[in-house]
PDB file of N, CA and C in Angstrom:
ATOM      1  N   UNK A   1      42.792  74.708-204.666  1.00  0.00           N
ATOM      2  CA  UNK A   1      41.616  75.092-205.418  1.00  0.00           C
ATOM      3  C   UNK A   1      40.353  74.453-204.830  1.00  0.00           C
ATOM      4  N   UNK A   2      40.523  73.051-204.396  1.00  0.00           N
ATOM      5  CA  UNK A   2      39.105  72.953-204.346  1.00  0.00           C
ATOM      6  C   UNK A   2      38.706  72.908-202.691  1.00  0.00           C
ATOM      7  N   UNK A   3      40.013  73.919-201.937  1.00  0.00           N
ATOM      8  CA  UNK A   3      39.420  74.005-200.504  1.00  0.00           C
ATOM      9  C   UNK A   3      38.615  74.986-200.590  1.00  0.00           C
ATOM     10  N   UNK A   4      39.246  76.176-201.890  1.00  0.00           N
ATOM     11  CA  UNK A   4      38.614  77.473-201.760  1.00  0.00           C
ATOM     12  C   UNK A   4      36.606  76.899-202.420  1.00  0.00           C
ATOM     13  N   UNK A   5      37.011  75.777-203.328  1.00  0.00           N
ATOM     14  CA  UNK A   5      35.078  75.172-203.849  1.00  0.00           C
ATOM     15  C   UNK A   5      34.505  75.318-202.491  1.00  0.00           C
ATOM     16  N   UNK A   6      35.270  74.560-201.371  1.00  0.00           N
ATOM     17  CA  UNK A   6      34.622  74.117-200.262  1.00  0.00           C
ATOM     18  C   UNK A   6      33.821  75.056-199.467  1.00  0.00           C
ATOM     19  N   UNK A   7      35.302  75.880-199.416  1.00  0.00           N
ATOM     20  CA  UNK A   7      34.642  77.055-198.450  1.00  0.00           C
ATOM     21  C   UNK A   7      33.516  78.158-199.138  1.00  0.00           C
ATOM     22  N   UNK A   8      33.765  78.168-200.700  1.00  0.00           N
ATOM     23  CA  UNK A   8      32.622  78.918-200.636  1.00  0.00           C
ATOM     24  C   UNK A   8      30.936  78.099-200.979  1.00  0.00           C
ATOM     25  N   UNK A   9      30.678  77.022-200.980  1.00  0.00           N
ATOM     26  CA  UNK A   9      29.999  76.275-200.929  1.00  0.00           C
ATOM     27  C   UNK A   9      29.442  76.081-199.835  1.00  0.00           C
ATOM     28  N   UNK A  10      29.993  76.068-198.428  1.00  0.00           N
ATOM     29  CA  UNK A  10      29.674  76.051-196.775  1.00  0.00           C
ATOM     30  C   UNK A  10      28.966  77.578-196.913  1.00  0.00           C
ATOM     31  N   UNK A  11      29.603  78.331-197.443  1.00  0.00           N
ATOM     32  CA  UNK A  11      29.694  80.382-197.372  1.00  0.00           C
ATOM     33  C   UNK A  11      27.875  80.180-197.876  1.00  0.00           C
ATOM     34  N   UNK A  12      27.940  79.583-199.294  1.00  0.00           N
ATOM     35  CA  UNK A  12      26.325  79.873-199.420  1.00  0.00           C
ATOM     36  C   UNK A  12      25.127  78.953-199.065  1.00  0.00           C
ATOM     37  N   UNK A  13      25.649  77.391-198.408  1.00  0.00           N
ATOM     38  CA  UNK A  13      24.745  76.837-197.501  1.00  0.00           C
ATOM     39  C   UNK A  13      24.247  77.883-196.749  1.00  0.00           C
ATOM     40  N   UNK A  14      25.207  78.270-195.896  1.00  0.00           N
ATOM     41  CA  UNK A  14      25.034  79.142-194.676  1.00  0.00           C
ATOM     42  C   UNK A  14      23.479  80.329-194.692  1.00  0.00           C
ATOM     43  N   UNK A  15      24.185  81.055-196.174  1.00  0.00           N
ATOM     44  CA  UNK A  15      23.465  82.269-196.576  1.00  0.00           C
ATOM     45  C   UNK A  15      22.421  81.730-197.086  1.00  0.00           C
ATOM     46  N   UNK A  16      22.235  80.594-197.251  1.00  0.00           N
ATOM     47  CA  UNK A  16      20.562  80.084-197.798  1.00  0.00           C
ATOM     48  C   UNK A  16      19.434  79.947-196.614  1.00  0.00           C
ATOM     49  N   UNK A  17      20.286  78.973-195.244  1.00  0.00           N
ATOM     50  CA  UNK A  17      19.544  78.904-194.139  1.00  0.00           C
ATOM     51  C   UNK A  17      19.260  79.852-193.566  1.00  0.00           C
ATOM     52  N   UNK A  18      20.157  81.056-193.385  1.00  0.00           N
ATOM     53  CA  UNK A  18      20.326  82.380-192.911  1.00  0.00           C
ATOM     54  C   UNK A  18      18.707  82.900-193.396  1.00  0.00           C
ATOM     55  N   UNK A  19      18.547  82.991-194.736  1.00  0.00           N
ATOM     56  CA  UNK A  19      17.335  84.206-195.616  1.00  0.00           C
ATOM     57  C   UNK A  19      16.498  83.115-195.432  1.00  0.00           C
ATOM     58  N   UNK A  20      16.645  82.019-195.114  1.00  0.00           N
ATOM     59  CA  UNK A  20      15.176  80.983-194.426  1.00  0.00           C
ATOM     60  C   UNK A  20      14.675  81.305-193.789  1.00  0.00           C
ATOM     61  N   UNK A  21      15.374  81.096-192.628  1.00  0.00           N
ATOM     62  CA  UNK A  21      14.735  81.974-190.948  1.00  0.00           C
ATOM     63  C   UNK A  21      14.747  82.843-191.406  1.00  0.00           C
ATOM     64  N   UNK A  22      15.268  84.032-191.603  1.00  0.00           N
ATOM     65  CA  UNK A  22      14.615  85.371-191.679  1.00  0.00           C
ATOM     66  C   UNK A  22      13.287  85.662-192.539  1.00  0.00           C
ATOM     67  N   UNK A  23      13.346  84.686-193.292  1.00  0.00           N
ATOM     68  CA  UNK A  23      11.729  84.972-193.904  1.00  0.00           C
ATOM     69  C   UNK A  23      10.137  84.095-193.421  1.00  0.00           C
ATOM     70  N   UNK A  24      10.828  83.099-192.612  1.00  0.00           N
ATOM     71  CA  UNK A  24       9.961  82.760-191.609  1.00  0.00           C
ATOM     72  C   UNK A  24       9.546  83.293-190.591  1.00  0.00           C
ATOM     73  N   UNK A  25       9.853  84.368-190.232  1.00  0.00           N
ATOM     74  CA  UNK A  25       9.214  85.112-188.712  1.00  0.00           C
ATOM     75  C   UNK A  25       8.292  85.727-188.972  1.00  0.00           C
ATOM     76  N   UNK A  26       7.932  86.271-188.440  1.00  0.00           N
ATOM     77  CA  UNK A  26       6.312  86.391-187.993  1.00  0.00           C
ATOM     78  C   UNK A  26       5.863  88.054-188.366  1.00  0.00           C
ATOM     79  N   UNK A  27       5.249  88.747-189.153  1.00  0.00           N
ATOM     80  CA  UNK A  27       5.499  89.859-189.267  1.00  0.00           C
ATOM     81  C   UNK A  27       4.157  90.723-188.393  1.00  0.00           C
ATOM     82  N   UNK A  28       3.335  90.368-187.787  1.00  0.00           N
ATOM     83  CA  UNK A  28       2.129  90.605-187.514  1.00  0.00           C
ATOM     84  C   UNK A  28       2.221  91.001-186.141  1.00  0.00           C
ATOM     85  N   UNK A  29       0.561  90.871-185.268  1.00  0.00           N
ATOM     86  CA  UNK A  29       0.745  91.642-183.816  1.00  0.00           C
ATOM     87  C   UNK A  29      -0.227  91.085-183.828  1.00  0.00           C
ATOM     88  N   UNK A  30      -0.216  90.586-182.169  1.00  0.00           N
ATOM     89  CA  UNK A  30      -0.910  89.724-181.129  1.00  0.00           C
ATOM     90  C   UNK A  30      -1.849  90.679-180.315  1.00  0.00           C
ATOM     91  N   UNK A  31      -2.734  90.869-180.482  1.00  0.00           N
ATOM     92  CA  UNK A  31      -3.754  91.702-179.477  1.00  0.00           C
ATOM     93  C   UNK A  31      -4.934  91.051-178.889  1.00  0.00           C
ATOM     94  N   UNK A  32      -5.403  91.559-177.707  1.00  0.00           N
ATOM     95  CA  UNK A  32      -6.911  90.446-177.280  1.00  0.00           C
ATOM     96  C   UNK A  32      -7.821  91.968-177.063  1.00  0.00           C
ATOM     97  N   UNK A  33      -9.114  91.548-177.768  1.00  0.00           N
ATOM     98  CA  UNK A  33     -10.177  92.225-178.277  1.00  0.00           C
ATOM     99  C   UNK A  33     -11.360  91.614-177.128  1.00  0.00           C
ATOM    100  N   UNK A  34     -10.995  92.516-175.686  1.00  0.00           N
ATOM    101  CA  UNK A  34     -12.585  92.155-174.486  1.00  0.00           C
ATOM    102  C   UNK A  34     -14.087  92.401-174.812  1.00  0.00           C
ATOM    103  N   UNK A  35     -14.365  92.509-176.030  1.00  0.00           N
ATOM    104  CA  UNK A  35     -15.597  92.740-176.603  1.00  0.00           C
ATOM    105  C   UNK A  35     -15.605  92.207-178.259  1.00  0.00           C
ATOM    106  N   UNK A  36     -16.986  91.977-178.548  1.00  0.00           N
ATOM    107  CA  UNK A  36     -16.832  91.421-180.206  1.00  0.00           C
ATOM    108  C   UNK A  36     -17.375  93.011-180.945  1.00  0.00           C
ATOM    109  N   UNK A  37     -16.847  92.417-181.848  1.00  0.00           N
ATOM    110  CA  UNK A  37     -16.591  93.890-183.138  1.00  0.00           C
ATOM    111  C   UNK A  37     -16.648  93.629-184.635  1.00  0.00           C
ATOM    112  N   UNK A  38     -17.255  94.397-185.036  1.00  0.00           N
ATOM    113  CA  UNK A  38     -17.448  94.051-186.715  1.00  0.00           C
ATOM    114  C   UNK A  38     -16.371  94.905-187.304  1.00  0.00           C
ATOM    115  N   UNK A  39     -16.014  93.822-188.484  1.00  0.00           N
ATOM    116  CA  UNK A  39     -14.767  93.517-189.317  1.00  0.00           C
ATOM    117  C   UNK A  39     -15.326  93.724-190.688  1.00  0.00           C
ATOM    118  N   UNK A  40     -15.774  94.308-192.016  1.00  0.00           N
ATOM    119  CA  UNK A  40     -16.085  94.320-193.019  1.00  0.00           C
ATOM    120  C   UNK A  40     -17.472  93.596-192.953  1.00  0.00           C
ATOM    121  N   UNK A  41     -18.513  94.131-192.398  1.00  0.00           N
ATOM    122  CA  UNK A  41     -19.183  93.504-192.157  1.00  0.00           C
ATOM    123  C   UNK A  41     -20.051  92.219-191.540  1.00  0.00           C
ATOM    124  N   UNK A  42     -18.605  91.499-191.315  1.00  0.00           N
ATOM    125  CA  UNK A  42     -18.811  90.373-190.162  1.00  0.00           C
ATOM    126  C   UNK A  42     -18.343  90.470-188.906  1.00  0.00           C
ATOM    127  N   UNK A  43     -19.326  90.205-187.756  1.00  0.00           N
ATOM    128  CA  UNK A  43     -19.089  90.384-186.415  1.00  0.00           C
ATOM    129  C   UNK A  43     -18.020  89.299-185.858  1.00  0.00           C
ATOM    130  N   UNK A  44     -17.052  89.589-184.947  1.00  0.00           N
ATOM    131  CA  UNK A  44     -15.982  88.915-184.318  1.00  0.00           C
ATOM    132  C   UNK A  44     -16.299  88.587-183.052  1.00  0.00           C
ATOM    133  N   UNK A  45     -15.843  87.648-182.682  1.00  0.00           N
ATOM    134  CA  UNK A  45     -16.257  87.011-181.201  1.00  0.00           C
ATOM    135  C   UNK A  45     -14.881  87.947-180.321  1.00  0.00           C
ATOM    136  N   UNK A  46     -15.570  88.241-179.027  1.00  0.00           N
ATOM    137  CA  UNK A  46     -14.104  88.781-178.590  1.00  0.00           C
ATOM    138  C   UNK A  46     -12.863  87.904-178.201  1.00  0.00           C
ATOM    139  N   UNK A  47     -11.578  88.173-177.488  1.00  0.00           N
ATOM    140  CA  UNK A  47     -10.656  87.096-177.936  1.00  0.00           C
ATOM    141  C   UNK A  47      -9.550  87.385-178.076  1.00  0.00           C
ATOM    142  N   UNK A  48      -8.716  86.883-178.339  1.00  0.00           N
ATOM    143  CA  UNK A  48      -6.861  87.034-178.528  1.00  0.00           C
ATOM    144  C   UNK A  48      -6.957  86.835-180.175  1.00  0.00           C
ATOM    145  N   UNK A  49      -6.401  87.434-180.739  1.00  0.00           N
ATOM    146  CA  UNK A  49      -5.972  87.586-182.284  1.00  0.00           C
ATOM    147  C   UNK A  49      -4.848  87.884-182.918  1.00  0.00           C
ATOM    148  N   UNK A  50      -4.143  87.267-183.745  1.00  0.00           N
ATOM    149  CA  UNK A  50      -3.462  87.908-184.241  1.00  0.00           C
ATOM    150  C   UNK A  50      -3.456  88.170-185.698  1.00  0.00           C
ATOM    151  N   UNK A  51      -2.841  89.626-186.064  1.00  0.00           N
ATOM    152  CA  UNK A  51      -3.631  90.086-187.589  1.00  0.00           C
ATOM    153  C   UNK A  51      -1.977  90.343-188.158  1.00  0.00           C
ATOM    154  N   UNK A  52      -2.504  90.156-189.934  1.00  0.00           N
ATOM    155  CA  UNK A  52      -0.825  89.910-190.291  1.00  0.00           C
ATOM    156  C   UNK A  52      -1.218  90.624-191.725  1.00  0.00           C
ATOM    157  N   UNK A  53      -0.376  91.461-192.126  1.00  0.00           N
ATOM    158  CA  UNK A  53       0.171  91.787-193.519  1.00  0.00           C
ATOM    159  C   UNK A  53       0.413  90.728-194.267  1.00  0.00           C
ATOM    160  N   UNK A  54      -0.487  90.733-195.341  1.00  0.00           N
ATOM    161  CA  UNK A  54       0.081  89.662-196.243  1.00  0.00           C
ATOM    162  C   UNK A  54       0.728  89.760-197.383  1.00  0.00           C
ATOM    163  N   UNK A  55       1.482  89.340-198.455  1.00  0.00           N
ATOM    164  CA  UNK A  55       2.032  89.678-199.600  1.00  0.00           C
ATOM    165  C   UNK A  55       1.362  90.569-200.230  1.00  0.00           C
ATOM    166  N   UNK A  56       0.456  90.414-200.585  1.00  0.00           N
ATOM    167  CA  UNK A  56      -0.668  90.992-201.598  1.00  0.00           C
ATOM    168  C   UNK A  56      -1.532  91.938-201.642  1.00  0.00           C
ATOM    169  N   UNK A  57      -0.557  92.910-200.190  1.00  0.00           N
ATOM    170  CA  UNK A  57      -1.728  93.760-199.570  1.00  0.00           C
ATOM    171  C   UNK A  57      -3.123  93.517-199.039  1.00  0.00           C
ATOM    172  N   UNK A  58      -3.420  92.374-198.463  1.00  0.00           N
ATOM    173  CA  UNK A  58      -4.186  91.915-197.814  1.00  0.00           C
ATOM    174  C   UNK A  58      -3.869  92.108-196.139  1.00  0.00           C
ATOM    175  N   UNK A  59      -5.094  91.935-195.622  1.00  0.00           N
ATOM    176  CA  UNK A  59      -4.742  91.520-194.050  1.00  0.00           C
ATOM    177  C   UNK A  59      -5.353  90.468-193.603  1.00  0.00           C
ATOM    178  N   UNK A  60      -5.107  89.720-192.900  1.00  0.00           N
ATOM    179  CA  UNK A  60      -5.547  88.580-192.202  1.00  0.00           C
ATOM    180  C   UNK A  60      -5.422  88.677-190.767  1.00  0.00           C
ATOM    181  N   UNK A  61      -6.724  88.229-189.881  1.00  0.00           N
ATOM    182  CA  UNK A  61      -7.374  88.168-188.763  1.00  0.00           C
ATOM    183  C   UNK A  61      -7.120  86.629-188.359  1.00  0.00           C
ATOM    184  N   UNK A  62      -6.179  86.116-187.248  1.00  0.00           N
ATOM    185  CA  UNK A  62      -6.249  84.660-186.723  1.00  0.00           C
ATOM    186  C   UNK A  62      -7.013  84.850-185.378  1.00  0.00           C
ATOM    187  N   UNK A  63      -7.881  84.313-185.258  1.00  0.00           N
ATOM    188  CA  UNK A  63      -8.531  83.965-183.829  1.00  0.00           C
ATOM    189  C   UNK A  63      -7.523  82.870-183.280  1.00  0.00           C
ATOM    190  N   UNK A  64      -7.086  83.220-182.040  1.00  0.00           N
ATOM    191  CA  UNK A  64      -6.070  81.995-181.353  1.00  0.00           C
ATOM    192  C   UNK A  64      -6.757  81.147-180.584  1.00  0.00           C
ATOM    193  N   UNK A  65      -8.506  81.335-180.604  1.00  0.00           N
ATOM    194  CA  UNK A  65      -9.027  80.306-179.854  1.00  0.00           C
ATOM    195  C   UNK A  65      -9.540  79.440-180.593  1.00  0.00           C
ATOM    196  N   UNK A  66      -9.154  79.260-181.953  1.00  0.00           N
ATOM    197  CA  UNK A  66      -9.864  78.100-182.805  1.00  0.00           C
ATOM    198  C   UNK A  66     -11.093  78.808-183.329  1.00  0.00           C
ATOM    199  N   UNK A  67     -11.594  79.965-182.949  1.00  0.00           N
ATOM    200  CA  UNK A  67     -12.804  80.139-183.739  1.00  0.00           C
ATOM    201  C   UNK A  67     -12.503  80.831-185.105  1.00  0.00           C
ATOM    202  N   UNK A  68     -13.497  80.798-186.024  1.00  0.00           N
ATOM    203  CA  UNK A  68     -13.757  81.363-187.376  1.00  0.00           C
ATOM    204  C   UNK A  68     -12.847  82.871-187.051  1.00  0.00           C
ATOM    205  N   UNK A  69     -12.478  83.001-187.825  1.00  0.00           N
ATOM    206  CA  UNK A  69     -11.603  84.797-188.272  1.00  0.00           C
ATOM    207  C   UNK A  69     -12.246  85.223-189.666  1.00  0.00           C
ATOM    208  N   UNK A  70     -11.147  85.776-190.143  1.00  0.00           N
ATOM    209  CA  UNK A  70     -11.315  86.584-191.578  1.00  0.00           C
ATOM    210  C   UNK A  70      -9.995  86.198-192.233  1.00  0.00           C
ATOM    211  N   UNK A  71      -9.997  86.319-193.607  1.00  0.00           N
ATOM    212  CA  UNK A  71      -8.647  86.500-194.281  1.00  0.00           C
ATOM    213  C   UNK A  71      -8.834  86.735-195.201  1.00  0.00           C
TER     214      UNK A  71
END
């Protein structure tokens, strides 16, 4: 009895770390923008970006050079 506790106890460690990583990756896209461009009214420096779906139906703009974005 309590090999079968064991094993299913390892069974849902497993399946916890498993739906971890999978909900940590990255759902978004990496693009570089050779000119600056307006975004809802605010102008963007040109640049490497990456823009991401967020929960809430939002989108978010990362500048990968450290400068100001949107979100």
């Amino acid at each position: 009895m309590k090999h079968a506790i064991y094993k299913t106890m390892i069974l849902v460690a497993l399946l916890a770390i498993l739906a971890t990583t999978l909900y940590a990756q990255q759902t978004g896209a990496r693009f570089t923008v050779p000119f600056s461009f307006v975004v809802n009214g605010q102008t963007l420096p040109a640049g490497d970006y990456f823009i991401e779906g967020l929960w809430w139906n939002a989108v978010a703009f990362h500048n990968l050079k450290g400068e100001p974005g949107l979100s």
